[in-house]
Protein backbone atom coordinates (compact mmCIF):
# COMPACT_ATOMS: atom_id res chain seq x y z
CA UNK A 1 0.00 0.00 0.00
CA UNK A 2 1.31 3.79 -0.85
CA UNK A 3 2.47 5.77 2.44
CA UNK A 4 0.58 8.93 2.96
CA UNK A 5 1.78 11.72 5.11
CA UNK A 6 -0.45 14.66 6.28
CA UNK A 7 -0.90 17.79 4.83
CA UNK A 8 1.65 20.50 5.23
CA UNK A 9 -0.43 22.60 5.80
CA UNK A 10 -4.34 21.44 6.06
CA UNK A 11 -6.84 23.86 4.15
CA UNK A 12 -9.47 24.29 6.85
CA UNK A 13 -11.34 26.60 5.46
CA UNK A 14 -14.76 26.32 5.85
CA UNK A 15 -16.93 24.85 2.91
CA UNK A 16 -20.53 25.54 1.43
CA UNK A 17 -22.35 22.37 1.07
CA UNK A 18 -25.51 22.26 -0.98
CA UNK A 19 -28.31 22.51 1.21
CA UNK A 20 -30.54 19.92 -0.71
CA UNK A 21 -27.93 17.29 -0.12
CA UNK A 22 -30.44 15.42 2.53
CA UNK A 23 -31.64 15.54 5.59
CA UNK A 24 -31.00 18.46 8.21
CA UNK A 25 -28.21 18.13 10.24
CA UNK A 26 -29.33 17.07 13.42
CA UNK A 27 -28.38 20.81 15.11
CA UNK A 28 -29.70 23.10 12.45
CA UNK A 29 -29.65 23.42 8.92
CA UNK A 30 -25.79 22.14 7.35
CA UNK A 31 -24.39 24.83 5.20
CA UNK A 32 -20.73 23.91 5.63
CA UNK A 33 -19.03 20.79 4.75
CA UNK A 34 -16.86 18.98 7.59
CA UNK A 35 -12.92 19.19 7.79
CA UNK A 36 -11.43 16.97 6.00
CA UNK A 37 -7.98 16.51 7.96
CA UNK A 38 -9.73 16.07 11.46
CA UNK A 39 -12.49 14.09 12.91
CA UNK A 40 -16.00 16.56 12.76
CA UNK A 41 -17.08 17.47 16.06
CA UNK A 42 -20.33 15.64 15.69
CA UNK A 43 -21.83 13.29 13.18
CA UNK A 44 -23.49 13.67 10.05
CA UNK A 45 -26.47 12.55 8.66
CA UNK A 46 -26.13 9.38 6.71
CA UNK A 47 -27.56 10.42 3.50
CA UNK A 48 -25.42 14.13 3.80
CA UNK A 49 -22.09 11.69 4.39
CA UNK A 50 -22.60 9.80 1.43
CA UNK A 51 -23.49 12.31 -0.64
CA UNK A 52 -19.77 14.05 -0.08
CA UNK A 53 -17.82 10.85 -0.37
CA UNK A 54 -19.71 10.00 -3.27
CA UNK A 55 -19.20 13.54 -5.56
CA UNK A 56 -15.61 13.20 -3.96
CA UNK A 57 -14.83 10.08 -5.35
CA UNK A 58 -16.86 11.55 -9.46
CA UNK A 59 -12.91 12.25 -9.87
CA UNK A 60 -12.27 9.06 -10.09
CA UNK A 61 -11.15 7.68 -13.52
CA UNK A 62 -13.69 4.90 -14.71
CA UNK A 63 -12.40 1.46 -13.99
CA UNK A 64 -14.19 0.26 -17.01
CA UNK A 65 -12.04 2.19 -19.18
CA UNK A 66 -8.78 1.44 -17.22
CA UNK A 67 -6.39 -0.22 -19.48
CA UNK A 68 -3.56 -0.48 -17.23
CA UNK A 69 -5.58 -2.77 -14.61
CA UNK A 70 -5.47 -6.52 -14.45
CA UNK A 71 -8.19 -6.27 -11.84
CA UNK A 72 -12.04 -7.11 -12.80
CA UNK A 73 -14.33 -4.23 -13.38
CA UNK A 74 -17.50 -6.19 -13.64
CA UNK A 75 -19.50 -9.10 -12.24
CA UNK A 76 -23.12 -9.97 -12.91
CA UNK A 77 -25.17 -8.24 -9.81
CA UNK A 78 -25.80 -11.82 -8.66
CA UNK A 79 -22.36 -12.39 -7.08
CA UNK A 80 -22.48 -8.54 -5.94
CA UNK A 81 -25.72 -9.98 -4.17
CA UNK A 82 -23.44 -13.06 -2.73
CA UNK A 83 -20.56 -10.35 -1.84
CA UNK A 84 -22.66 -8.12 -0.15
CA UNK A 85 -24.14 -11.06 2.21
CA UNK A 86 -20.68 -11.99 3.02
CA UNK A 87 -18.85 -9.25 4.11
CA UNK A 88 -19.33 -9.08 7.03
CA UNK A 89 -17.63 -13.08 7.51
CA UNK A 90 -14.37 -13.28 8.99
CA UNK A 91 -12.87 -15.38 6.33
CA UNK A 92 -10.25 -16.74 9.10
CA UNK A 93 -13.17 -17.90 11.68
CA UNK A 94 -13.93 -21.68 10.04
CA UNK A 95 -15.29 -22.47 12.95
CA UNK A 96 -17.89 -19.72 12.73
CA UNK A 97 -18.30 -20.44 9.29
CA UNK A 98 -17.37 -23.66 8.19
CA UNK A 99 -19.78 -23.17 4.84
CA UNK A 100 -17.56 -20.62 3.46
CA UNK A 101 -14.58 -22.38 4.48
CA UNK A 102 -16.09 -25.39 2.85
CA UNK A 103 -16.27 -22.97 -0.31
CA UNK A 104 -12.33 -22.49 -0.09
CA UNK A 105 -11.44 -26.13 -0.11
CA UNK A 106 -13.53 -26.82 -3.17
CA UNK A 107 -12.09 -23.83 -4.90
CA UNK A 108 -8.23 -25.22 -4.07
CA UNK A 109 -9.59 -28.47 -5.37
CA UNK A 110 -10.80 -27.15 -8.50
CA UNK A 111 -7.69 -25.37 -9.07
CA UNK A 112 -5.74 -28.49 -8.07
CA UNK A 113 -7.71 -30.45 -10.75
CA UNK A 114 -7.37 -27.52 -13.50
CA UNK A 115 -3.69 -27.08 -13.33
CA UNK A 116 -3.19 -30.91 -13.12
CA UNK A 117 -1.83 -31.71 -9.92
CA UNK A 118 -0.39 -35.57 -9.69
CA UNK A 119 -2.97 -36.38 -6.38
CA UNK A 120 -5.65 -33.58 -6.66
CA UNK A 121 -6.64 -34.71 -2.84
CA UNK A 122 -2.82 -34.15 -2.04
CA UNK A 123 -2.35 -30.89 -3.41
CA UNK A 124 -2.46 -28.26 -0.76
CA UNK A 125 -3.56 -24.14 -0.79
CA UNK A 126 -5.21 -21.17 0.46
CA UNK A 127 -6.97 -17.92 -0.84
CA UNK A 128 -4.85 -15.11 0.00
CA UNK A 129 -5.54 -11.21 -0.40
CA UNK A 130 -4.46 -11.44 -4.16
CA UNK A 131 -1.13 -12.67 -5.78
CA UNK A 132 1.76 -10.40 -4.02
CA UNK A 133 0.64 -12.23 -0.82
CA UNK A 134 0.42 -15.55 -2.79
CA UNK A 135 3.90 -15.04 -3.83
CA UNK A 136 5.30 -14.16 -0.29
CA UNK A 137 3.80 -17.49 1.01
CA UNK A 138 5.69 -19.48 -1.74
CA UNK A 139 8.85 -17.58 -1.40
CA UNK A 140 8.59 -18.73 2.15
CA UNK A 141 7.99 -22.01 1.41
CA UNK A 142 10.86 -22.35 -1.15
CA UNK A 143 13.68 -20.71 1.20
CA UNK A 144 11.80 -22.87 4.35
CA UNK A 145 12.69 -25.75 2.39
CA UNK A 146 16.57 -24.68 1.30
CA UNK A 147 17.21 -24.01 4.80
CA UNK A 148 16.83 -27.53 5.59
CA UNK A 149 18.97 -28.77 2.85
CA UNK A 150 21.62 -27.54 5.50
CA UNK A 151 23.39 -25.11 3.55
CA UNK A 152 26.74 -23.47 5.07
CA UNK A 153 27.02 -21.12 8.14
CA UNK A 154 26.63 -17.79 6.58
CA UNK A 155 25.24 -18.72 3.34
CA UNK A 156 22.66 -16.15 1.60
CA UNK A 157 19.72 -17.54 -0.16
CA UNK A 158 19.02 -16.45 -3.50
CA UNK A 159 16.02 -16.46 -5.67
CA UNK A 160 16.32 -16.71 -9.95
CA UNK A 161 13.81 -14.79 -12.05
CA UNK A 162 13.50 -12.55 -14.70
CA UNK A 163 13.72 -8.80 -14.82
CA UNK A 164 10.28 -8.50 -15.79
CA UNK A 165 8.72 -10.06 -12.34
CA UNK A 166 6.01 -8.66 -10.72
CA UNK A 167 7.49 -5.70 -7.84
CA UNK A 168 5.97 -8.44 -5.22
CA UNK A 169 9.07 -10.28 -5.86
CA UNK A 170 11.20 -7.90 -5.30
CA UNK A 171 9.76 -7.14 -1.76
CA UNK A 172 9.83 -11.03 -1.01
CA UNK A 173 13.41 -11.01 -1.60
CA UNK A 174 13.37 -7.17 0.59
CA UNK A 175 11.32 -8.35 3.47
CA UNK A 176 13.35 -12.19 3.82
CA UNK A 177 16.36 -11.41 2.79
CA UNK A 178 16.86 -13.20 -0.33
CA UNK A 179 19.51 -11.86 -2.95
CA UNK A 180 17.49 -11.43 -5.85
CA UNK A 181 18.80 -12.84 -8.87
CA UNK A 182 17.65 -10.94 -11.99
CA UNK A 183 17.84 -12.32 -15.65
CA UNK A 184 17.81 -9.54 -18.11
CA UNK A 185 15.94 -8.52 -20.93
CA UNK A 186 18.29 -8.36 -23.80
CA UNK A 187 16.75 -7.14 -27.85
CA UNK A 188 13.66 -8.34 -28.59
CA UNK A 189 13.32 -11.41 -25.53
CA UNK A 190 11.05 -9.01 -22.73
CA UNK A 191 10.99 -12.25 -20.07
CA UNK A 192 13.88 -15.09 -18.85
CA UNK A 193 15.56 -16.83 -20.42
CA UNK A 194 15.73 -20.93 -19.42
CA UNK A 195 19.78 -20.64 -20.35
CA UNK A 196 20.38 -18.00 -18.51
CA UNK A 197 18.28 -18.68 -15.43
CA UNK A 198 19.85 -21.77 -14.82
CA UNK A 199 23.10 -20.23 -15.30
CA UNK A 200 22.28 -18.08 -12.16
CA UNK A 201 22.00 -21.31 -9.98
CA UNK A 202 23.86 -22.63 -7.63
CA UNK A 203 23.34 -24.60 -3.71
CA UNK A 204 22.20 -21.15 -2.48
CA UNK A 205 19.43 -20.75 -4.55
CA UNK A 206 15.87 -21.52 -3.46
CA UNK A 207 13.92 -21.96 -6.64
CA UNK A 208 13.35 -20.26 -9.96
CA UNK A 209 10.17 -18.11 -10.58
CA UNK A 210 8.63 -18.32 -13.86
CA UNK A 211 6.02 -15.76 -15.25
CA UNK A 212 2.49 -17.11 -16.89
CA UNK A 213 2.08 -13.82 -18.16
CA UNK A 214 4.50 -10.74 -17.60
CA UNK A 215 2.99 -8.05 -16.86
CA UNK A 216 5.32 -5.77 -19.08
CA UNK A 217 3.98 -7.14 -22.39
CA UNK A 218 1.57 -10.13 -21.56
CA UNK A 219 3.89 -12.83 -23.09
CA UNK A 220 4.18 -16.53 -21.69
CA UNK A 221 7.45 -17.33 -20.17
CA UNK A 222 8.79 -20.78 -21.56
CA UNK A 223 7.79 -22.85 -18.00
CA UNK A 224 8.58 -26.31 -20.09
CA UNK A 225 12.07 -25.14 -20.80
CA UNK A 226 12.54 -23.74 -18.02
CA UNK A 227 12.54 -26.84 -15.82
CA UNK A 228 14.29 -29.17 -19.26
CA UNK A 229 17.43 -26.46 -18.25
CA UNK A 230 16.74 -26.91 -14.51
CA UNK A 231 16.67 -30.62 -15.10
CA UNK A 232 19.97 -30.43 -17.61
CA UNK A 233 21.61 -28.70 -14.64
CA UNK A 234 20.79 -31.61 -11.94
CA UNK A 235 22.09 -33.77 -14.43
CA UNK A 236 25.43 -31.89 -14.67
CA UNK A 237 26.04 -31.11 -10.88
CA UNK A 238 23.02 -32.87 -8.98
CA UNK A 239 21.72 -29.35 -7.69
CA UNK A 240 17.67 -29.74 -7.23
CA UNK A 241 16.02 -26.53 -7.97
CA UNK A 242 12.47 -26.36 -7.56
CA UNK A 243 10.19 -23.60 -10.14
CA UNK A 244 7.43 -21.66 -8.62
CA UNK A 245 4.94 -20.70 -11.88
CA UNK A 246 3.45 -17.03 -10.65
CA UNK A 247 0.45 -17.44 -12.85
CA UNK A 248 -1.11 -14.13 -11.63
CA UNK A 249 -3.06 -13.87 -14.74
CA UNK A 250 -2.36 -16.58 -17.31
CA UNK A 251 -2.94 -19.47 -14.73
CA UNK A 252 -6.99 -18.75 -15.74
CA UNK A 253 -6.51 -18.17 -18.71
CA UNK A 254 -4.08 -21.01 -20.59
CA UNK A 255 -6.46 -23.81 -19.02
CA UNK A 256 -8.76 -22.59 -20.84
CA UNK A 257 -7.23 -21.20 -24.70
CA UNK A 258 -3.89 -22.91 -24.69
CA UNK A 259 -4.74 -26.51 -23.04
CA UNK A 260 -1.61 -27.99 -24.76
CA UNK A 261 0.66 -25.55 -23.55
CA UNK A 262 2.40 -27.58 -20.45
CA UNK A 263 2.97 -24.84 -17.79
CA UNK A 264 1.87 -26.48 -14.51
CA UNK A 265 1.82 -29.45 -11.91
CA UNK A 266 2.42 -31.61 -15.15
CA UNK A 267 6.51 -30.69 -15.02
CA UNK A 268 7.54 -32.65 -12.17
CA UNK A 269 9.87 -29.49 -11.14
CA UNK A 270 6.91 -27.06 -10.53
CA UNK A 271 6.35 -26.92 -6.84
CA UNK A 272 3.89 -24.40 -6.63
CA UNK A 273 1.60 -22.29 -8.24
CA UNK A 274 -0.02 -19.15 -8.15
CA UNK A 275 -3.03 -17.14 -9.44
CA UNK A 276 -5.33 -13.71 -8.67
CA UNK A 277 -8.91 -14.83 -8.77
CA UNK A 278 -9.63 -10.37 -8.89
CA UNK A 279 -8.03 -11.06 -12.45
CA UNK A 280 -8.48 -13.41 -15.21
CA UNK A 281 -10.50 -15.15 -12.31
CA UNK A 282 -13.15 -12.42 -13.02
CA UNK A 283 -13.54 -11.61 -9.13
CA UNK A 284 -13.43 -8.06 -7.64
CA UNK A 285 -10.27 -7.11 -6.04
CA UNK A 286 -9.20 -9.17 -2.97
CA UNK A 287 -8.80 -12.40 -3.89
CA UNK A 288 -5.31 -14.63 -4.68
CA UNK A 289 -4.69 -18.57 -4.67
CA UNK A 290 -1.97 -20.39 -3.58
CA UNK A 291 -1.28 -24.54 -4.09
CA UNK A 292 1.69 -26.49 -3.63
CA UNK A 293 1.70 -29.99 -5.68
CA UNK A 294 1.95 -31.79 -2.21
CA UNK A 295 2.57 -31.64 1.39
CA UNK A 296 5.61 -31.76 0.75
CA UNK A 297 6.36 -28.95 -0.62
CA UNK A 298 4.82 -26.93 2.16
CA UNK A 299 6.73 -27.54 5.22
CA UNK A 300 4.36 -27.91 7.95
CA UNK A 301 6.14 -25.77 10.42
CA UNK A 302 4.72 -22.98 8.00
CA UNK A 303 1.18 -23.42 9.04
CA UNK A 304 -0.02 -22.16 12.25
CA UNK A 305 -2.70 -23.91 14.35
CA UNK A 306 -4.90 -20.97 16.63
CA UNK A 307 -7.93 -22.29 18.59
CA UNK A 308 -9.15 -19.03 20.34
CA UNK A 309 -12.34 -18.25 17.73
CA UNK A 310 -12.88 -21.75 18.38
CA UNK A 311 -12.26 -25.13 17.22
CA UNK A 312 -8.58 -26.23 15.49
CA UNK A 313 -7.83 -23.45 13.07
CA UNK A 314 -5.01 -24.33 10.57
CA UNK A 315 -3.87 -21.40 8.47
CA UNK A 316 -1.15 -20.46 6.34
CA UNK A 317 -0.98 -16.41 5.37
CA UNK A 318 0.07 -13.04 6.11
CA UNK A 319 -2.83 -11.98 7.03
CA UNK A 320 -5.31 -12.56 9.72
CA UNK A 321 -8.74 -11.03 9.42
CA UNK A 322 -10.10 -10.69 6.07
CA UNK A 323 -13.52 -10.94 4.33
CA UNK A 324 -15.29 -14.54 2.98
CA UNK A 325 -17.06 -12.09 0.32
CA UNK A 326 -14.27 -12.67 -2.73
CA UNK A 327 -13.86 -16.28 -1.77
CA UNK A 328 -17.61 -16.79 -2.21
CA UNK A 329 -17.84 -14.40 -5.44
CA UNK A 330 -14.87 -16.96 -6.66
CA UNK A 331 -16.95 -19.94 -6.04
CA UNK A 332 -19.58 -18.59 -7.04
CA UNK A 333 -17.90 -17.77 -10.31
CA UNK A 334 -16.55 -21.09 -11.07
CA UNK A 335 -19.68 -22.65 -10.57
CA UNK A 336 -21.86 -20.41 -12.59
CA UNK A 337 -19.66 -20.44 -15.74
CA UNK A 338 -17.45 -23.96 -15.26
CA UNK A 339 -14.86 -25.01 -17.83
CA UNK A 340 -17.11 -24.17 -21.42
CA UNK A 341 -18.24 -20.75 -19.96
CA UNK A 342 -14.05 -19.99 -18.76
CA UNK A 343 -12.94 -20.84 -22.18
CA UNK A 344 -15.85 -18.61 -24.02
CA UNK A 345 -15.29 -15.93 -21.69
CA UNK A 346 -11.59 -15.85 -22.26
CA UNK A 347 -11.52 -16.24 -25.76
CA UNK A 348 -13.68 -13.28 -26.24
CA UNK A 349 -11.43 -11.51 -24.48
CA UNK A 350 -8.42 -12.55 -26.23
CA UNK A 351 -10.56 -12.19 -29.82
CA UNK A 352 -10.97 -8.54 -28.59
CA UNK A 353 -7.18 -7.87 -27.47
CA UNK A 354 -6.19 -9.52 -30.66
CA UNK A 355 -8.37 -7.21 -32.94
CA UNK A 356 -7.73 -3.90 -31.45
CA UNK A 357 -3.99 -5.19 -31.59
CA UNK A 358 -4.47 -5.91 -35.34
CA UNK A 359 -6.11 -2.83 -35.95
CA UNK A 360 -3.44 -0.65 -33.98
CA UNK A 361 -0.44 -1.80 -36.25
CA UNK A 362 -2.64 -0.79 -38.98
CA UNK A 363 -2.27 2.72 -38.28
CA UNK A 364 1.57 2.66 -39.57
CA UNK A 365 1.93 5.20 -35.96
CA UNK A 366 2.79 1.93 -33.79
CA UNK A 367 5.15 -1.14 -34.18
CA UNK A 368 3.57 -3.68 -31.78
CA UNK A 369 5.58 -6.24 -29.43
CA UNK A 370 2.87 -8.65 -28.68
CA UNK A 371 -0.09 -9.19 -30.12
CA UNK A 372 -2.85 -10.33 -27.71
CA UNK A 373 -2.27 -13.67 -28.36
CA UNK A 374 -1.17 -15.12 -24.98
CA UNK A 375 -3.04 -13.04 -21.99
CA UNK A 376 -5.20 -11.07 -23.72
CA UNK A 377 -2.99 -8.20 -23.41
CA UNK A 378 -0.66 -6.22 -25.94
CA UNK A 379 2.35 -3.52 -25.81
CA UNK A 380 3.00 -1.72 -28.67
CA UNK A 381 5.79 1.96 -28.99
CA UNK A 382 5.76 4.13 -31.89
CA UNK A 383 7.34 3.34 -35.39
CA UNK A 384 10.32 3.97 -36.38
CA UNK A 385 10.63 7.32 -38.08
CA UNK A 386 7.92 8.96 -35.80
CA UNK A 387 9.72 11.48 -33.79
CA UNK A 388 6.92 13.95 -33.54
CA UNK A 389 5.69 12.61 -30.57
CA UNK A 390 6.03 9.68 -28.03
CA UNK A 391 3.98 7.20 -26.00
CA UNK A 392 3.77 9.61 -23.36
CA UNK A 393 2.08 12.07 -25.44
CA UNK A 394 -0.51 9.61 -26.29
CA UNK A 395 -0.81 8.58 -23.09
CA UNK A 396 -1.30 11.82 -22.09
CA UNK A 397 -4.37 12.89 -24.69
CA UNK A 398 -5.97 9.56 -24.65
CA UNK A 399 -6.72 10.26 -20.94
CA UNK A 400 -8.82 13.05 -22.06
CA UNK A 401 -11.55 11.27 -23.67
CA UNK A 402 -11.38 8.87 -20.27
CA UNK A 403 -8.98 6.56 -21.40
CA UNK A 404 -6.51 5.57 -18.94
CA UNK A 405 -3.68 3.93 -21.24
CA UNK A 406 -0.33 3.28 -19.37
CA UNK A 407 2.93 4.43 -20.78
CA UNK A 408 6.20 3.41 -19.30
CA UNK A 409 9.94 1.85 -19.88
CA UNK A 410 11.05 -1.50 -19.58
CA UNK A 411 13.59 -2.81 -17.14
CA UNK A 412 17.28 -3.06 -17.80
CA UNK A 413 18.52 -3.91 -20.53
CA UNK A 414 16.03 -2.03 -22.74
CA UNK A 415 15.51 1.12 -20.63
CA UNK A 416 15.70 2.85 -24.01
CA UNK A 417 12.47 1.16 -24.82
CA UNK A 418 9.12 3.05 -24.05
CA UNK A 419 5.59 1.53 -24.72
CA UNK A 420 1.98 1.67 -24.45
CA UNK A 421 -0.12 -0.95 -23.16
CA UNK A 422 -3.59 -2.55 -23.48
CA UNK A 423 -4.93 -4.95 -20.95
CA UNK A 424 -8.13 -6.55 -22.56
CA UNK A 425 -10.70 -7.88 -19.65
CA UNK A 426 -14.64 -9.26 -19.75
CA UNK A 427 -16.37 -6.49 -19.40
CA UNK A 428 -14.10 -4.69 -22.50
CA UNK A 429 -16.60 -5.33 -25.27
CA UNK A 430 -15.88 -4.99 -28.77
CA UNK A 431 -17.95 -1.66 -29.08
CA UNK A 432 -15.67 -0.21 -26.42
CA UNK A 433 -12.52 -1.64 -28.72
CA UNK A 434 -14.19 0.49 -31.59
CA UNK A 435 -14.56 3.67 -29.46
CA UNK A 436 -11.00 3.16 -28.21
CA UNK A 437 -9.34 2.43 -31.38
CA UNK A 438 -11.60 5.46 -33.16
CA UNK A 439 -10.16 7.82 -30.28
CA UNK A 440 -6.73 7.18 -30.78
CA UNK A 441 -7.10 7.63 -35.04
CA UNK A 442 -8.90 10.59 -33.79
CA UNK A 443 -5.64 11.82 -32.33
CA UNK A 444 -2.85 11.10 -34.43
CA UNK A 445 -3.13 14.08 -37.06
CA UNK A 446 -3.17 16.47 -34.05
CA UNK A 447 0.28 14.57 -32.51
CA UNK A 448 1.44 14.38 -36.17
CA UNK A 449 1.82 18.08 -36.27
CA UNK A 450 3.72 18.63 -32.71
CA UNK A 451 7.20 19.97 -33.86
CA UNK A 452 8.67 17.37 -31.13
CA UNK A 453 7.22 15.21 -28.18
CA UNK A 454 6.05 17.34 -25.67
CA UNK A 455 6.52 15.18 -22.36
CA UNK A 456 10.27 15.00 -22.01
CA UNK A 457 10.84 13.98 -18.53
CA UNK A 458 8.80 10.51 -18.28
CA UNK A 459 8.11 10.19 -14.78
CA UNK A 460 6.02 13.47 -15.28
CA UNK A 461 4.49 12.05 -17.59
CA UNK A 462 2.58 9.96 -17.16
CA UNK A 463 0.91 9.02 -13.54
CA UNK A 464 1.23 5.25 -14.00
CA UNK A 465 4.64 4.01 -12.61
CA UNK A 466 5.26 0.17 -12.64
């Protein structure tokens, strides 16, 4: 979460509030709205409270037209029905309420089953908050287990992944004190490379973290030949190196479009797996899996036993108290729409991604990177020879028709590189593709004429940083 500090110097002047905003405040007629950087003397009405928050939050870009967000922007009103009745459950207390922690199991089973676990009934899991905390508990796993391997007095544990990872792995390796081992991006390869990964390797290092999905451009990292180098390198010097597959996104969405690809609990090597059910799960935001292919690979000193709500409590995450809502609107989800509805859902998506990508090229403005074709997400920078204007720039303008398009440079080494991205969600029809790809055409004859981009310094911008 960002850090806020207080105001330097809180504006406390006082406020006219419009007097038909609701019922009278309970001393007299409210003319004046309440500070904002202190509590109010006394309350408000109910209907007057809302009715501030609510114009408040107007400013507020839409999230249906947010193309930087993985996150789902829309459910049927059904499972906001389900959420609603649920949020007040303690999603810890399955004692208190053993039906929604019933509806957890099944949903680690079903995920068990979908990314083909060896023993479905042996695989093991837990929702978390979303993926970063998903990740943590797998990190912790994979350097629990290195530590018993008995390494020497002193030794540092290190973790091998790709430049392009998620920022949650870098404050795993922050927060434990793991060195972080980074493979770079080098030309036109955005994610690891299997070579080079396992090149990084050595007794020290607690497992190799492969990407379903990078978030920079939406590719696939090569899982399969990620673990053949892993397993070339036990061969060679009988080091063991277990891969944990942070499927954030693309762990809902290859089951589904790309059920030959072999990603998961299928390569004997994969230890664990990880997905955001507030993504290509189609939850709202607050929901993250974690499973481990066995027992095994979860040392059981990691999971905690508490019996103070009552009953034996086992759990395994960061956090304590949290909401059953998501976990129901996930269950809820995978039983309304089941494997055929998944696949349709997601290959609408990825129909849409791919068109708009299709159609963007077209414009002879932008060279793309990807195309859609994996997560149904695509990065594209401007041509060569277009020096009018950057990505920036159409960052920038796009935002003023309400669409919230993220600009931003990749990770060493191709700093030099700048690009726009689309992320492509349910919800992101193909008459929204029209109106977004007709804004942008809309734009380019008016960036054409610029006599040079106009947003030079790149952290200003733009306000999405990665």
């Amino acid at each position: 979460m960002p850090l806020h500090k207080g105001p330097e110097k809180p504006d406390e002047r006082p406020l006219s509030v419009n007097p038909f905003y609701g019922e009278a405040n309970p001393v007299g007629g409210m003319t004046e709205a309440p500070p904002k950087h202190r509590l109010p003397d006394a309350p408000l009405p109910p209907m007057t409270a809302y009715q501030l928050v609510h114009d408040e939050l107007m400013l507020d870009g839409n999230a249906r037209l947010n193309l930087a967000t993985f996150v789902t922007t829309w459910m049927e009103p059904q499972a906001g029905v389900l959420m609603a009745e649920c949020r007040d459950k303690n999603m810890i207390d399955k004692d208190e309420y053993p039906r929604t922690a019933e509806l957890e199991r099944r949903c680690v089973a079903m995920l068990a089953d979908l990314w083909n676990a060896p023993d479905p009934s042996a695989a093991v899991g837990c929702s978390t908050t979303g993926s970063s905390e998903a990740c943590m508990l797998a990190g912790m796993a994979l350097k629990r287990r290195w530590s018993k391997r008995n390494p020497a007095p002193g030794a540092r544990p290190n973790l091998v992944m790709g430049v392009n990872v998620q920022v949650c792995w870098d404050k795993f390796c922050n927060f434990w004190e793991v060195e972080p081992r980074l493979v770079p991006m080098e030309g036109e390869r955005f994610h690891l490379d299997p070579e080079a990964a396992a090149a990084l390797c050595d007794e020290n290092t607690i497992g190799v973290v492969g990407i379903l999905g990078s978030t920079f451009d939406g590719s696939y990292e090569p899982i399969a030949d990620l673990c053949a180098a892993l397993d070339a390198l036990q061969e060679r010097t009988g080091l063991d190196i277990p891969v944990h597959v942070d499927a954030a996104s693309g762990g809902m969405v290859a089951p589904f479009l790309d059920e030959d690809l072999v990603w998961d609990f299928r390569l004997p090597r994969v230890a664990s797996i990880n997905t955001s059910g507030h993504k290509y799960g189609l939850v709202y935001p607050g929901v993250g899996w974690a499973l481990w292919r066995d027992k095994e690979a979860l040392p059981e000193e990691l999971v905690f036993r508490v019996n103070y709500l009552g009953g034996d409590m086992p759990t395994f995450a960061l956090n304590f108290s949290r909401p059953g809502a998501q976990v129901v609107a996930q269950y809820y989800t995978f039983l309304r729409l089941g494997r055929e509805g998944y696949r349709a859902v997601q290959q609408t998506t990825r129909d849409v991604a791919t068109g708009i990508a299709e159609r963007v090229e077209a414009l002879d403005d932008f060279r793309l990177l990807t195309r859609g074709d994996e997560l149904p997400v695509f990065a594209f920078t401007t041509a060569p020879g277009v020096e009018s204007y950057d990505v920036f720039d159409v960052s920038r303008r796009m935002r003023e028709s309400g669409w919230l398009l993220p600009a931003y440079t990749f990770p060493p080494n191709r700093e030099d590189l700048s690009v726009l991205r689309v992320v492509c969600r349910n919800g992101f029809s193909a008459d929204l593709a029209d109106l977004f790809v007709e804004d942008l055409t809309r734009l380019l004859p008016e960036l054409r004429r610029q006599p040079h981009p106009l947003t030079r310094d790149k952290e200003a911008a733009t306000g999405f940083h990665h």
